[in-house]
Every structure is written in structure tokens, then in C-alpha cells.
N, C-alpha and C. Protein backbone atom coordinates (compact mmCIF):
# COMPACT_ATOMS: atom_id res chain seq x y z
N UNK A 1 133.23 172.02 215.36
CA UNK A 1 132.60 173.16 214.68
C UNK A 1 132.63 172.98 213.17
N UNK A 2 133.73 172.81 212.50
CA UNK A 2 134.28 172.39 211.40
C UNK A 2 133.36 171.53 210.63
N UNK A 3 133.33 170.23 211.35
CA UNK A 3 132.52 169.43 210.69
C UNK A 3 131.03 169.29 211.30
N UNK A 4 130.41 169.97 212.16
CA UNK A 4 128.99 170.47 211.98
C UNK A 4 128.75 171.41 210.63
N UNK A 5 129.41 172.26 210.72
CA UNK A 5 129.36 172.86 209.13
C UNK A 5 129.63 172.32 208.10
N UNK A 6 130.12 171.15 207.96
CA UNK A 6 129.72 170.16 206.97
C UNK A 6 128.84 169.40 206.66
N UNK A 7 128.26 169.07 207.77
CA UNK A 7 127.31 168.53 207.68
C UNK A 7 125.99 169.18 207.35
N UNK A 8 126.04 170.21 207.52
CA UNK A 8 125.12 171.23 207.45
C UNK A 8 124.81 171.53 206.03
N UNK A 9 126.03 171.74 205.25
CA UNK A 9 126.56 171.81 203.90
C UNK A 9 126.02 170.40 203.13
N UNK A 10 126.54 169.56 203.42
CA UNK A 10 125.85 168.48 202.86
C UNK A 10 124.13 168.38 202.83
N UNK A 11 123.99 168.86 204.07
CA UNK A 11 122.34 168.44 204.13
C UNK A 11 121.50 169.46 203.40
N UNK A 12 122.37 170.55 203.18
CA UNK A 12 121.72 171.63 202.61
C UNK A 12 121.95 171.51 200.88
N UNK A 13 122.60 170.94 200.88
CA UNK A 13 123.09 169.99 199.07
C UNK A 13 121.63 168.99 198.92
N UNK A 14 121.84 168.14 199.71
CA UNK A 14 121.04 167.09 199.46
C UNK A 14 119.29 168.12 199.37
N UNK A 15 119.06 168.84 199.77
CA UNK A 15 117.82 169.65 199.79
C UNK A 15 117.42 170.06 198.33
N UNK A 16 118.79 170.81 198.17
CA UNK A 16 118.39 171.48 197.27
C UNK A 16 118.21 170.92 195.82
N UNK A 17 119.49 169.89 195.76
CA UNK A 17 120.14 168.80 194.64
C UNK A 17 118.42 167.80 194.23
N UNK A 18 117.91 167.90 195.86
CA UNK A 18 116.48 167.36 195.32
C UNK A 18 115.65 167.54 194.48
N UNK A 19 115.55 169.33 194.73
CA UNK A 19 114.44 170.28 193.87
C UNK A 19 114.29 169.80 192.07
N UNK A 20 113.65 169.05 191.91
CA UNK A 20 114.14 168.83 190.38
C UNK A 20 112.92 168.61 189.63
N UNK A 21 112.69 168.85 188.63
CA UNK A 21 112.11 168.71 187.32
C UNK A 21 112.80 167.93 186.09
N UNK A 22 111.62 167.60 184.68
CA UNK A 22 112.56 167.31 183.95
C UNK A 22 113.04 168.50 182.73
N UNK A 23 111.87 169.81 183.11
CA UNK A 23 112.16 171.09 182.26
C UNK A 23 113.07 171.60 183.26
N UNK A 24 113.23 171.97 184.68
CA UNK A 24 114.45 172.03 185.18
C UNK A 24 116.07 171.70 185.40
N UNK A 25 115.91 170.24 185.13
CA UNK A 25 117.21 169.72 184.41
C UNK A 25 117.49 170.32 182.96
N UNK A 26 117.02 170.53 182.62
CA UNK A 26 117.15 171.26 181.09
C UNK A 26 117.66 172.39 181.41
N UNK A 27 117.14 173.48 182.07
CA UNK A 27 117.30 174.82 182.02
C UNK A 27 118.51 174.73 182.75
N UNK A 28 118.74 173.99 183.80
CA UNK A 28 120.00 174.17 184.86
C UNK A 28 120.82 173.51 184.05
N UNK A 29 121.35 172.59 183.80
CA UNK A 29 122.48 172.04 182.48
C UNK A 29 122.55 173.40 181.57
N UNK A 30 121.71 173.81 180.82
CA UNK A 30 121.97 175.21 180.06
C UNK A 30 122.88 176.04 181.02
N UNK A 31 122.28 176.79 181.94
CA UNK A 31 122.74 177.24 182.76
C UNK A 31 124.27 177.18 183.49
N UNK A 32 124.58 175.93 183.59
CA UNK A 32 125.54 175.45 184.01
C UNK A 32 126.91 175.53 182.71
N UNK A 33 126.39 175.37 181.63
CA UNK A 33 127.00 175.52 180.53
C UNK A 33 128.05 176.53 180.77
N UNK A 34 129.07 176.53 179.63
CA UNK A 34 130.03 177.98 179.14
C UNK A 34 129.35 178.15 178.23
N UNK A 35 129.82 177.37 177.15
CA UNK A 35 129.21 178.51 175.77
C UNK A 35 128.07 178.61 175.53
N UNK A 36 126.91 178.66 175.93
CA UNK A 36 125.70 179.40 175.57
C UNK A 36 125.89 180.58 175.99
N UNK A 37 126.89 180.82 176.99
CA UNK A 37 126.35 182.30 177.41
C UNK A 37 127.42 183.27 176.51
N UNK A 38 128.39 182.78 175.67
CA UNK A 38 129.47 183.38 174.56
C UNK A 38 128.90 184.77 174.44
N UNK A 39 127.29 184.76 173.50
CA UNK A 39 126.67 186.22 172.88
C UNK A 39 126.72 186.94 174.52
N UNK A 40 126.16 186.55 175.48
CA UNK A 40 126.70 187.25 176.82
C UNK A 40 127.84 187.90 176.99
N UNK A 41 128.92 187.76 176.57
CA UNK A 41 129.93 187.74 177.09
C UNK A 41 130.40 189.04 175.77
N UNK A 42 130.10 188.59 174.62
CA UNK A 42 130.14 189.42 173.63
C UNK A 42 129.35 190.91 173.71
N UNK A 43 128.15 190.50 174.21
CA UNK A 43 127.47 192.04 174.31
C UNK A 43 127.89 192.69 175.32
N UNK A 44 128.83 192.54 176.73
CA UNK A 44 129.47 193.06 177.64
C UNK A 44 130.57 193.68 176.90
N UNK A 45 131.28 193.33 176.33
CA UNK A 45 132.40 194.09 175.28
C UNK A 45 132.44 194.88 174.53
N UNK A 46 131.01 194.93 173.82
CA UNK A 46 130.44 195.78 173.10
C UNK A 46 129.61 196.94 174.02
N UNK A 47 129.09 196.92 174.83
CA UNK A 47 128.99 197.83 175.92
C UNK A 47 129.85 198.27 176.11
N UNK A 48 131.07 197.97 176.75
CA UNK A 48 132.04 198.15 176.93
C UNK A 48 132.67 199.59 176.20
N UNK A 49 132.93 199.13 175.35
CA UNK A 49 133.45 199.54 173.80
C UNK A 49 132.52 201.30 173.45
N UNK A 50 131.29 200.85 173.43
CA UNK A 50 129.99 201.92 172.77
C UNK A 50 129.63 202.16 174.33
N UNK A 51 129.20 203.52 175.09
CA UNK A 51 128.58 203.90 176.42
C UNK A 51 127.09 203.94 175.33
N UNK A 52 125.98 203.58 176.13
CA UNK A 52 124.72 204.39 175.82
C UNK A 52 123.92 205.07 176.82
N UNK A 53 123.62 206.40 176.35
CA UNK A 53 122.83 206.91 177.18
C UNK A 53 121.25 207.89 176.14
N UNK A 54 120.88 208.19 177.28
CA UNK A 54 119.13 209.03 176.76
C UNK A 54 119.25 210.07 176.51
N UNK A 55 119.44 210.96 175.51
CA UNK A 55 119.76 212.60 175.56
C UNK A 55 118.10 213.16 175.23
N UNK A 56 118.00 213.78 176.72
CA UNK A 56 116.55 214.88 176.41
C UNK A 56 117.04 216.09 176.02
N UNK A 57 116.03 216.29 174.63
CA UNK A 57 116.26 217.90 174.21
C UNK A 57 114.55 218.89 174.35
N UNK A 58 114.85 219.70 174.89
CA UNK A 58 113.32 220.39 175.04
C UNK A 58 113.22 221.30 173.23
N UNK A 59 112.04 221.43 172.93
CA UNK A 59 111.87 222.09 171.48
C UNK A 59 110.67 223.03 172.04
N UNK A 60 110.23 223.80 170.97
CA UNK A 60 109.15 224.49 171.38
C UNK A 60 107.79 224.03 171.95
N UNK A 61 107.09 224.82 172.36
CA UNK A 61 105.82 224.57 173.11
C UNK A 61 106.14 223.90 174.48
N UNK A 62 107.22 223.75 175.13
CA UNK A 62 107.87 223.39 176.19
C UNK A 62 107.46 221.55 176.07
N UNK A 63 107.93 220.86 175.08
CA UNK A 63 107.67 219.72 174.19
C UNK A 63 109.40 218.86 174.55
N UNK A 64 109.32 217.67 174.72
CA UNK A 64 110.17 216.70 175.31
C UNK A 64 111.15 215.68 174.28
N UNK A 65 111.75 216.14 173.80
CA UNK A 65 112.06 214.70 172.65
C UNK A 65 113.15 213.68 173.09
N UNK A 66 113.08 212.66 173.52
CA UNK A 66 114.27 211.47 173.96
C UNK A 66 114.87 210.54 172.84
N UNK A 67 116.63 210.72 172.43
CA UNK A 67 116.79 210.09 171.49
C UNK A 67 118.22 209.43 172.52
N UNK A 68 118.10 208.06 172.12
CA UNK A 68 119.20 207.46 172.65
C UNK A 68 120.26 207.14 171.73
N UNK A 69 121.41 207.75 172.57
CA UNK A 69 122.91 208.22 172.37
C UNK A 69 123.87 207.13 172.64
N UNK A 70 124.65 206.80 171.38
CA UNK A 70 125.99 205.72 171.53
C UNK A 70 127.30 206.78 171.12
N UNK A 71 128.14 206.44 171.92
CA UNK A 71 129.44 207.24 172.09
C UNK A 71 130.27 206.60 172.23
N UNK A 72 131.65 206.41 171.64
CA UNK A 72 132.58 205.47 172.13
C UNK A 72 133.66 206.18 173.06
N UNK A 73 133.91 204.52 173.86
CA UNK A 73 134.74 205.17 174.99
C UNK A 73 136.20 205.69 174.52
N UNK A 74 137.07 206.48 175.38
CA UNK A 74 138.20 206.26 175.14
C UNK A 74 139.01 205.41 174.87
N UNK A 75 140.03 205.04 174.05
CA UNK A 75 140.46 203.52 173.83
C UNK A 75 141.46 203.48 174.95
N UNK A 76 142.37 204.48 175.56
CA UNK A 76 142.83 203.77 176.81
C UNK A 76 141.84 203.51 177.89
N UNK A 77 140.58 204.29 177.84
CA UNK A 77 139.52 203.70 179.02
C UNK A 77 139.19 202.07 178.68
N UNK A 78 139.03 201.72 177.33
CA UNK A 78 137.97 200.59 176.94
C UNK A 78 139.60 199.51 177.10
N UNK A 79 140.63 199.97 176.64
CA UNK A 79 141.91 198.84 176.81
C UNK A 79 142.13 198.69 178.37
N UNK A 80 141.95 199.26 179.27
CA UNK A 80 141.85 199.84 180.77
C UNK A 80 141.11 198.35 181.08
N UNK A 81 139.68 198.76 180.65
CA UNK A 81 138.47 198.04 181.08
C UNK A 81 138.45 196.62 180.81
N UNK A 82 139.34 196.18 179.63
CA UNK A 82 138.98 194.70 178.52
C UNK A 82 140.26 193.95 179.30
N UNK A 83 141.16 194.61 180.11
CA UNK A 83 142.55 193.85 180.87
C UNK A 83 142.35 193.59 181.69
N UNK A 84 141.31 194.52 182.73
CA UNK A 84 140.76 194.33 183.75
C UNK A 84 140.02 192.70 184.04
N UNK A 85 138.99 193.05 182.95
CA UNK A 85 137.87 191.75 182.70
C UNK A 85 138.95 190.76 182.46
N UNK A 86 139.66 190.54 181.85
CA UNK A 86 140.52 189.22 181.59
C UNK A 86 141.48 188.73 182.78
N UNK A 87 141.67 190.02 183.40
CA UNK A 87 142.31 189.85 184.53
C UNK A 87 141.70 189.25 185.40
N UNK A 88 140.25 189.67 185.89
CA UNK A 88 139.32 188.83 186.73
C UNK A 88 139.39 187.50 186.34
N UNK A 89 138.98 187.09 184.86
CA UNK A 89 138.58 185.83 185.09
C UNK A 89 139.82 184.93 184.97
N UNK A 90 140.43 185.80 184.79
CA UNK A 90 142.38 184.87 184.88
C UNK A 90 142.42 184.29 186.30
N UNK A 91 142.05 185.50 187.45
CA UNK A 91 142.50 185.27 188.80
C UNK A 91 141.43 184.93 189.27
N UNK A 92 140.59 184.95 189.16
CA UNK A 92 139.85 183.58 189.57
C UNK A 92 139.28 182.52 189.46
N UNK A 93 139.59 182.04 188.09
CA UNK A 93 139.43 180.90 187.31
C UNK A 93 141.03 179.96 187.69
N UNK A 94 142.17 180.41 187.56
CA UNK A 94 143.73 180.02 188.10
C UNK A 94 143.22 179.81 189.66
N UNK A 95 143.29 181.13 190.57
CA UNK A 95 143.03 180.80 191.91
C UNK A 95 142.21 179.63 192.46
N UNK A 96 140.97 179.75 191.84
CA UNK A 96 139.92 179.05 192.57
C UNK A 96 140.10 177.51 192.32
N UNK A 97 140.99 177.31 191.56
CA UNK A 97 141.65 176.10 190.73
C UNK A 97 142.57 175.35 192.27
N UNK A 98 143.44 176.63 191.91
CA UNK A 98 144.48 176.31 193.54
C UNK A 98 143.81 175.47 194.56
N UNK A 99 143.25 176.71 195.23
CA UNK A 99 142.21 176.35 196.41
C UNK A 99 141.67 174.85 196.32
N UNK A 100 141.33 174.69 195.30
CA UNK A 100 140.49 173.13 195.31
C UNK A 100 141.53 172.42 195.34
N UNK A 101 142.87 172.11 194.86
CA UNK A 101 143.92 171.26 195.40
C UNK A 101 144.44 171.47 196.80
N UNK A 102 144.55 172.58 196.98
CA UNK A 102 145.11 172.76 199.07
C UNK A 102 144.30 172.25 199.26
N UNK A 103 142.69 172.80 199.33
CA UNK A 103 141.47 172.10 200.54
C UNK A 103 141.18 170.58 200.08
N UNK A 104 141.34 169.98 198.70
CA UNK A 104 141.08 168.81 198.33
C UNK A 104 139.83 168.31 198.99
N UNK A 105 138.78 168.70 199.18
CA UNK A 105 137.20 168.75 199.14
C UNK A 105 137.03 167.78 198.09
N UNK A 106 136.11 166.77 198.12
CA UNK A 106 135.33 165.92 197.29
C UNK A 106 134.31 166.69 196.60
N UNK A 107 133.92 166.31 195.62
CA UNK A 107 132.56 167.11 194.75
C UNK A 107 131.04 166.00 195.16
N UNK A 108 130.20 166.52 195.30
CA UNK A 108 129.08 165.35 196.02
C UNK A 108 129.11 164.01 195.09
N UNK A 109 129.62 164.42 194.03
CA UNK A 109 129.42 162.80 193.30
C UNK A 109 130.56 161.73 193.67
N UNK A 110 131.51 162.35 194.81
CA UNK A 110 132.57 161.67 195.16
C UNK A 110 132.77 161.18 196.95
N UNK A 111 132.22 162.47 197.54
CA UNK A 111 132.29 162.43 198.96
C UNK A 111 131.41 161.34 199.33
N UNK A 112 132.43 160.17 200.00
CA UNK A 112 132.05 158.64 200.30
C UNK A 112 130.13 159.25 201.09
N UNK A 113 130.02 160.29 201.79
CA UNK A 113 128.66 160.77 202.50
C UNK A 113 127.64 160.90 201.43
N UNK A 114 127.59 161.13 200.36
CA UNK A 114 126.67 161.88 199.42
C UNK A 114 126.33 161.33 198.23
N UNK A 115 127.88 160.17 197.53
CA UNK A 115 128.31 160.10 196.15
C UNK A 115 126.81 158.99 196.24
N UNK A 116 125.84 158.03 196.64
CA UNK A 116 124.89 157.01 196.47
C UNK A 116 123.67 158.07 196.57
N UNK A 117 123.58 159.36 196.64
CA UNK A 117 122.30 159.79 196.64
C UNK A 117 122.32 161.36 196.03
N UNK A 118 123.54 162.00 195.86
CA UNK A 118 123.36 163.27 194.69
C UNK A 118 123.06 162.56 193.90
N UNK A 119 122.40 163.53 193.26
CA UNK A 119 122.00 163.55 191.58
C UNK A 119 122.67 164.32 190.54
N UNK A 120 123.31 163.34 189.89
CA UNK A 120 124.89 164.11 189.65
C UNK A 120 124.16 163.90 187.88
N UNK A 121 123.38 165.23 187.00
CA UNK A 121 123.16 164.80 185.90
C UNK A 121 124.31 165.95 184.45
N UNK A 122 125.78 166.11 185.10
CA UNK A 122 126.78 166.76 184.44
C UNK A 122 127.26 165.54 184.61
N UNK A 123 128.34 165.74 183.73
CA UNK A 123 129.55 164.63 183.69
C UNK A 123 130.55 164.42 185.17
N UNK A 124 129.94 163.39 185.91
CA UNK A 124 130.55 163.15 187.36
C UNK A 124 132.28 162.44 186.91
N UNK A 125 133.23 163.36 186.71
CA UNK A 125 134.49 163.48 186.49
C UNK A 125 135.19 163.02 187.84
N UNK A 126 136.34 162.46 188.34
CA UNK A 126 136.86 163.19 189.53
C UNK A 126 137.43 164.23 189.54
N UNK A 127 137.22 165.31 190.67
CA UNK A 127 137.96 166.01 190.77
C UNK A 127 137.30 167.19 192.08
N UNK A 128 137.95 167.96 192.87
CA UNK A 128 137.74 168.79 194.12
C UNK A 128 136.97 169.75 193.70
N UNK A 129 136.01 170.18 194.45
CA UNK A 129 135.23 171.24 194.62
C UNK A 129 135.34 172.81 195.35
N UNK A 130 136.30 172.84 196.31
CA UNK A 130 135.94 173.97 196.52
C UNK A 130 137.83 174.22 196.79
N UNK A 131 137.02 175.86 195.60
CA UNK A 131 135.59 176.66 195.59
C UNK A 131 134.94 176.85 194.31
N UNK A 132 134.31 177.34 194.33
CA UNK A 132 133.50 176.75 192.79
C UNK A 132 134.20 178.04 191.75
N UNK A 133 134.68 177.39 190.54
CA UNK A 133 135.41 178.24 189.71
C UNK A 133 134.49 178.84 188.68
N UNK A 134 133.18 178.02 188.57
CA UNK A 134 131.74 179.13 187.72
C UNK A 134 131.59 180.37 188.73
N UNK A 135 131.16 180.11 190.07
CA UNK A 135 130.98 180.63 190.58
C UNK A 135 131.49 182.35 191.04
N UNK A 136 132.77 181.86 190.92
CA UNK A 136 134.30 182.71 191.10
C UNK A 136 134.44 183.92 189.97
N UNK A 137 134.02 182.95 188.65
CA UNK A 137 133.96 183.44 187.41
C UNK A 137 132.80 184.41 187.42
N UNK A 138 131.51 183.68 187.24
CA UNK A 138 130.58 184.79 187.17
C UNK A 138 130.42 186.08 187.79
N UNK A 139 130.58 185.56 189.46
CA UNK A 139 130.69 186.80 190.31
C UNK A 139 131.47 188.05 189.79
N UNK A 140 132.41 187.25 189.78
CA UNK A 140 133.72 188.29 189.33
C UNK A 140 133.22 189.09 188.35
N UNK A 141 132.55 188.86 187.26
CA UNK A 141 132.11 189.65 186.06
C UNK A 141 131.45 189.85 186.80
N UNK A 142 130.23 189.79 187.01
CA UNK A 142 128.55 190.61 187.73
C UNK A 142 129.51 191.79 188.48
N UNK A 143 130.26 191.40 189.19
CA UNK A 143 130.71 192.98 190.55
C UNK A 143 131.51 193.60 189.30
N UNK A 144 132.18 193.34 188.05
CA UNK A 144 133.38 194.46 188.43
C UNK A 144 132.30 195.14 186.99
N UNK A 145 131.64 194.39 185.96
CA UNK A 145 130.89 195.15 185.06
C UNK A 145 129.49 195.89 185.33
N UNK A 146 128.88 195.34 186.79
CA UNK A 146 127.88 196.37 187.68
C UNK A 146 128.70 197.46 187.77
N UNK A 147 129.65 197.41 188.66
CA UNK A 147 130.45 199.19 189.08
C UNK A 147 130.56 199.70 187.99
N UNK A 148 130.97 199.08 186.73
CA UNK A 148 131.22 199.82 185.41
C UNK A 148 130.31 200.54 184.95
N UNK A 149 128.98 199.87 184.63
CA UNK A 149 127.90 200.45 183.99
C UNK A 149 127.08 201.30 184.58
N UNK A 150 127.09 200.98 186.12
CA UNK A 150 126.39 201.81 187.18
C UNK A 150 125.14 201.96 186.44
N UNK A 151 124.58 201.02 186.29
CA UNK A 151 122.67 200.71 186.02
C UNK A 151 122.15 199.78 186.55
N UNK A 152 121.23 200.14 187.54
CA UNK A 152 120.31 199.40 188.34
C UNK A 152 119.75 198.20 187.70
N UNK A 153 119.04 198.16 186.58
CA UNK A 153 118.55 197.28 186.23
C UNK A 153 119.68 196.31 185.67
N UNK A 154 120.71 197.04 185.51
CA UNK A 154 122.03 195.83 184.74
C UNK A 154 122.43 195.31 186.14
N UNK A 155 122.68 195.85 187.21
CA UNK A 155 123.15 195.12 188.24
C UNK A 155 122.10 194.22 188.86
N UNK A 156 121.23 194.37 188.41
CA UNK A 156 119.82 192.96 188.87
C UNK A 156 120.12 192.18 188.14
N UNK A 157 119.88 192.55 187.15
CA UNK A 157 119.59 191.24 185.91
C UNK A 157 121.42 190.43 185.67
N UNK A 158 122.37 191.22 186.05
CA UNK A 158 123.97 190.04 185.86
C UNK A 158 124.41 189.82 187.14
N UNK A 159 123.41 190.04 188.39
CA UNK A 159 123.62 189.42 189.69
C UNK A 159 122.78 187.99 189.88
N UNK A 160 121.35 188.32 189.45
CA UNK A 160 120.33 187.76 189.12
C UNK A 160 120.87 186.03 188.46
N UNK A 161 121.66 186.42 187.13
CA UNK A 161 121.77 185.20 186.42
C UNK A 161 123.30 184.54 186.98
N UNK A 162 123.84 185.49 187.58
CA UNK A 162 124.99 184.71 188.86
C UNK A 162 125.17 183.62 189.61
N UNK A 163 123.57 184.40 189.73
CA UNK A 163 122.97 183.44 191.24
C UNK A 163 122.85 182.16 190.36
N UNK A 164 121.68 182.40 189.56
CA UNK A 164 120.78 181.37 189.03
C UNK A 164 122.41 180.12 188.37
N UNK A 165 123.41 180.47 187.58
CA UNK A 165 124.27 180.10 187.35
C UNK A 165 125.19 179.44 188.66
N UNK A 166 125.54 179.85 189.57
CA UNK A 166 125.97 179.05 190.82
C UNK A 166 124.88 178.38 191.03
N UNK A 167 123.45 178.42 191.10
CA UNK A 167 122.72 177.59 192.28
C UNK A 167 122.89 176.20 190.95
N UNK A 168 123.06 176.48 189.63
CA UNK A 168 122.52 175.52 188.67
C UNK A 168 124.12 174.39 189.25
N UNK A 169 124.98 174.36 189.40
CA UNK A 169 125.98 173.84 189.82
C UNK A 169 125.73 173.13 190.87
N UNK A 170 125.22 173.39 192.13
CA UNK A 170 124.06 172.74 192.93
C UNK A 170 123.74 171.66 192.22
N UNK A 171 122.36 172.20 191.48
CA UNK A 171 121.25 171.55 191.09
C UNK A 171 122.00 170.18 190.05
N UNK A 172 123.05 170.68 189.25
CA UNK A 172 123.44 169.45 188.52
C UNK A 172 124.11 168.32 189.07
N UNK A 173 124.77 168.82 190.58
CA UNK A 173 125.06 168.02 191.44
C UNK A 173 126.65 167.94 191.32
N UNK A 174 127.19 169.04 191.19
CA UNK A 174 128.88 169.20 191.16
C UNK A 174 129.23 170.12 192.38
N UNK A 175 128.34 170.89 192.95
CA UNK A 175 128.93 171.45 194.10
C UNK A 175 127.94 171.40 195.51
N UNK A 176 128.92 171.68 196.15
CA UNK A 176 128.43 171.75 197.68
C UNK A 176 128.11 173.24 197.46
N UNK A 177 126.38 173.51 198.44
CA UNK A 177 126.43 174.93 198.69
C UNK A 177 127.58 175.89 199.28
N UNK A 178 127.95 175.05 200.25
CA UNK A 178 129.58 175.57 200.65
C UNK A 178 130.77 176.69 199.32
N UNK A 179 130.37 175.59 198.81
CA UNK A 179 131.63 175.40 197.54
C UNK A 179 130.94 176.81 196.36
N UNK A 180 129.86 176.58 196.46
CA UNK A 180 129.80 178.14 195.55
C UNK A 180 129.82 179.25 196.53
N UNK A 181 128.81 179.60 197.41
CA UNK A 181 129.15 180.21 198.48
C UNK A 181 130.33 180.81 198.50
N UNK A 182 131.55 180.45 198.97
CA UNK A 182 132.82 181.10 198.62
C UNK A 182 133.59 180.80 197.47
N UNK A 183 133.06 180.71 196.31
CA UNK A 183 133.56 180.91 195.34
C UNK A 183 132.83 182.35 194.58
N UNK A 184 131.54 182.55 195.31
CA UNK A 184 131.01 184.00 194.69
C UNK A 184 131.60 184.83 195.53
N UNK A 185 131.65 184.32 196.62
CA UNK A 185 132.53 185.67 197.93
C UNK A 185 134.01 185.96 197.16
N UNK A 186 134.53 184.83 196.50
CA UNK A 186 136.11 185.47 195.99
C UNK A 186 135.98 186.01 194.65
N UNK A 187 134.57 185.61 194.10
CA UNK A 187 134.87 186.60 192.72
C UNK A 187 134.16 187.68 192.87
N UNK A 188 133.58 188.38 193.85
CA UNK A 188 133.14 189.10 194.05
C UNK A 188 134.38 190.36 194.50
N UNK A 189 135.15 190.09 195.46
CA UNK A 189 136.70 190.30 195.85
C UNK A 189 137.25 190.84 195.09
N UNK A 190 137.53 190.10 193.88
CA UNK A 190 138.17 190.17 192.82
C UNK A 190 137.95 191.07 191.98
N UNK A 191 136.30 190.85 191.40
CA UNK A 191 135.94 192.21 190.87
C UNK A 191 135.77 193.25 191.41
N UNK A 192 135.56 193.28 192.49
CA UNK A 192 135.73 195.29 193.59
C UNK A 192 137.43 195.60 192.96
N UNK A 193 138.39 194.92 193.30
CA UNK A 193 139.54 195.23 193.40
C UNK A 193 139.85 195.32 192.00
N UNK A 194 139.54 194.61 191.17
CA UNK A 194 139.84 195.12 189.57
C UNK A 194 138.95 196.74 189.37
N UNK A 195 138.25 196.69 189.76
CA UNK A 195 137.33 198.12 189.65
C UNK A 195 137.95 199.26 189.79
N UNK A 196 138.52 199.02 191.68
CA UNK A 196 139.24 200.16 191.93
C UNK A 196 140.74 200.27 191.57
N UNK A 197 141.05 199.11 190.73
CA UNK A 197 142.08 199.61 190.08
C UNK A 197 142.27 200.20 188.83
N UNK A 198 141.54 200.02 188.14
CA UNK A 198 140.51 200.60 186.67
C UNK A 198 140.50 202.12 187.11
N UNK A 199 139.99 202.33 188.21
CA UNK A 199 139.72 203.83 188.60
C UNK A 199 140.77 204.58 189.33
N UNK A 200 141.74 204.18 189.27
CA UNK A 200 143.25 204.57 189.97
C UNK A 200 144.02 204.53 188.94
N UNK A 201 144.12 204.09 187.62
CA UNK A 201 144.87 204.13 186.62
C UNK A 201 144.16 204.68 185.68
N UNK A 202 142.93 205.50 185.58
CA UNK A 202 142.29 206.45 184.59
C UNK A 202 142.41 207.11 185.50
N UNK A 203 142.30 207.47 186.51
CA UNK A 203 142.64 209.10 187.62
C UNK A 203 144.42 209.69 187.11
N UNK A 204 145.22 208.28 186.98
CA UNK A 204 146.78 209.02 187.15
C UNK A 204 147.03 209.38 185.44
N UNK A 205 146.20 208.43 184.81
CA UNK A 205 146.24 208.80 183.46
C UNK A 205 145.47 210.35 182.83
N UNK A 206 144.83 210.69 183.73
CA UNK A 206 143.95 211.78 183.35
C UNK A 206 144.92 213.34 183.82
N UNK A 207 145.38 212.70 185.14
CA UNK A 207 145.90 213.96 185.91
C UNK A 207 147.29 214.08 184.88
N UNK A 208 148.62 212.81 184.52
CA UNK A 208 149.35 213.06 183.81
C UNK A 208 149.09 213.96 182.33
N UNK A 209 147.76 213.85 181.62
CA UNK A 209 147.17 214.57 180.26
C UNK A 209 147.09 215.78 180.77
């Protein structure tokens, strides 16, 4: 069973690892990157930090005016929120680390099956794959700063570039679909449970005030 699902995994690597361009190698290496996405990471904090919302005021002639509203959070809410986030990517950037030494998984540029035909265009390093620690990482932010902001269009668009960010790991040829696969399932984990702990320690903090 085990290793039909490897194989499966592999063949579903080799599929995808195919899909390629040479403006696609571009965008997926970006993608795959850390620091381009830094100002990302910065404007989540600053969200964070400032709530915005739409305040409608009605005026005469039964007339509509919409001016959008920045408010800052509480600083034990926003110190709450900024321990949380560090906490995620602590525990699953450390964890997902683990995991790849217990399971000691090959990365396709290594697994004796794959390493003569991925297309490995990141730096083919040695070292174990699963579970994927971008993967782990991103997720983890997308779930626990979606529940935060509770905006539809924010939970598309930092699930959205999740994805696109794990599949680019794929595409550069460092992971098995396998290998992100449950590395978004554990940072996904991770961020629910940082969430509802965020919201269990502003409940006891509120009820103690």
C-alpha cells in the first residue's frame, strides 16, 4: 500500500515537475524564494497592528457617505497576535525540520527513482524532504491570519499564493507532491490551534478586566 503511494507520488512529481516554461521558471524560483515576499510579511504586521474598516454615515436627503476607518488594536491584543505568528512559524519551521530526519525521505533530486529526470532548477543540496517546511510555513500563516482578519477576499488571495508557493517547490523540483501535501496539512494544524489560543487568552484577559 505504502509504496503504491509512492509511486503514485513520484509519478505525480514527474507530471507536474514537467509543466515548464522559461517565464515560468522565473515566476516559480520567485515564488519559491523567502525574501521577496519580506514587504508581505511586513504588511501582515501592520494589519495586524492598525484594524481597517468602512464607516457609513447617512447625511441629509437620505445621502450615503463611506469613509474608511484605521483604529489601532489593543496592544495586549496585537502582542497576543505577533507571539502567536512567531509561534507558528517557530513550530513549524523546527517541527517540519524533525519530521524530515525521522522519515528521512529523499528530495527528487536525490531519490535513486527520480534524481536522472527531475528538473531540479533551485540549488539541488542534499538533504530530506518531507514535509515541506515552505509549505508548513506558509499554510500556517494563510490559516491563523485568515481567522484573524475574517475577510473573504484576504482568505482567497493568502490561500491562493500558499498554494501557488507550495506547488512552486514542485515545480523547482525540491519536493514530492507528497511532501507539500502534508506539510500544508501541518501548518494548517498549527495555525487553527494558534488561533484558538489567541481567542482563549483575550476571553480570560477580558473577563479578568
Amino acid at each position: 500500500m505504502f509504496d503504491k503511494l509512492e509511486e503514485l507520488d513520484r509519478s505525480l512529481f514527474l507530471f507536474l515537475n514537467d509543466l515548464h516554461t522559461g517565464f515560468l521558471d522565473w515566476v516559480m524560483t520567485l515564488f519559491s524564494a523567502r525574501l521577496p515576499w519580506l514587504p508581505l510579511y511586513i504588511s501582515i504586521v501592520i494589519c495586524i497592528v492598525w484594524s481597517c474598516s468602512i464607516e457609513t454615515k447617512r447625511e441629509e436627503g437620505a445621502q450615503q457617505r463611506r469613509k474608511i476607518v484605521f483604529k489601532k488594536r489593543d496592544k495586549k491584543v496585537i502582542f497576543t497576535i505577533l507571539i502567536a505568528l512567531l509561534a507558528t512559524f517557530f513550530i513549524t519551521d523546527f517541527f517540519s525540520n524533525q519530521i524530515k530526519y525521522m522519515v528521512s525521505r529523499l528530495r527528487p533530486g536525490w531519490d535513486p527513482l527520480t534524481c536522472n529526470i527531475a528538473r531540479v532548477i533551485e540549488d539541488n543540496r542534499f538533504s530530506y524532504g518531507f514535509v515541506s517546511s515552505h509549505a508548513a510555513n506558509v499554510f500556517g500563516l494563510a490559516m491563523l491570519t485568515a481567522a484573524i482578519f475574517k475577510r473573504k477576499w484576504y482568505t482567497l488571495l493568502i490561500f491562493s499564493w500558499a498554494l501557488i508557493v507550495s506547488y512552486s517547490r514542485i515545480y523547482v523540483g525540491r519536493h514530492f507532491p507528497g511532501d507539500v501535501l502534508f506539510g500544508a496539512l501541518f501548518g494548517i494544524a498549527v495555525g487553527y490551534l494558534a488561533y484558538k489560543l489567541i481567542q482563549l487568552l483575550i476571553q480570560k484577559d477580558v473577563l479578568r478586566n
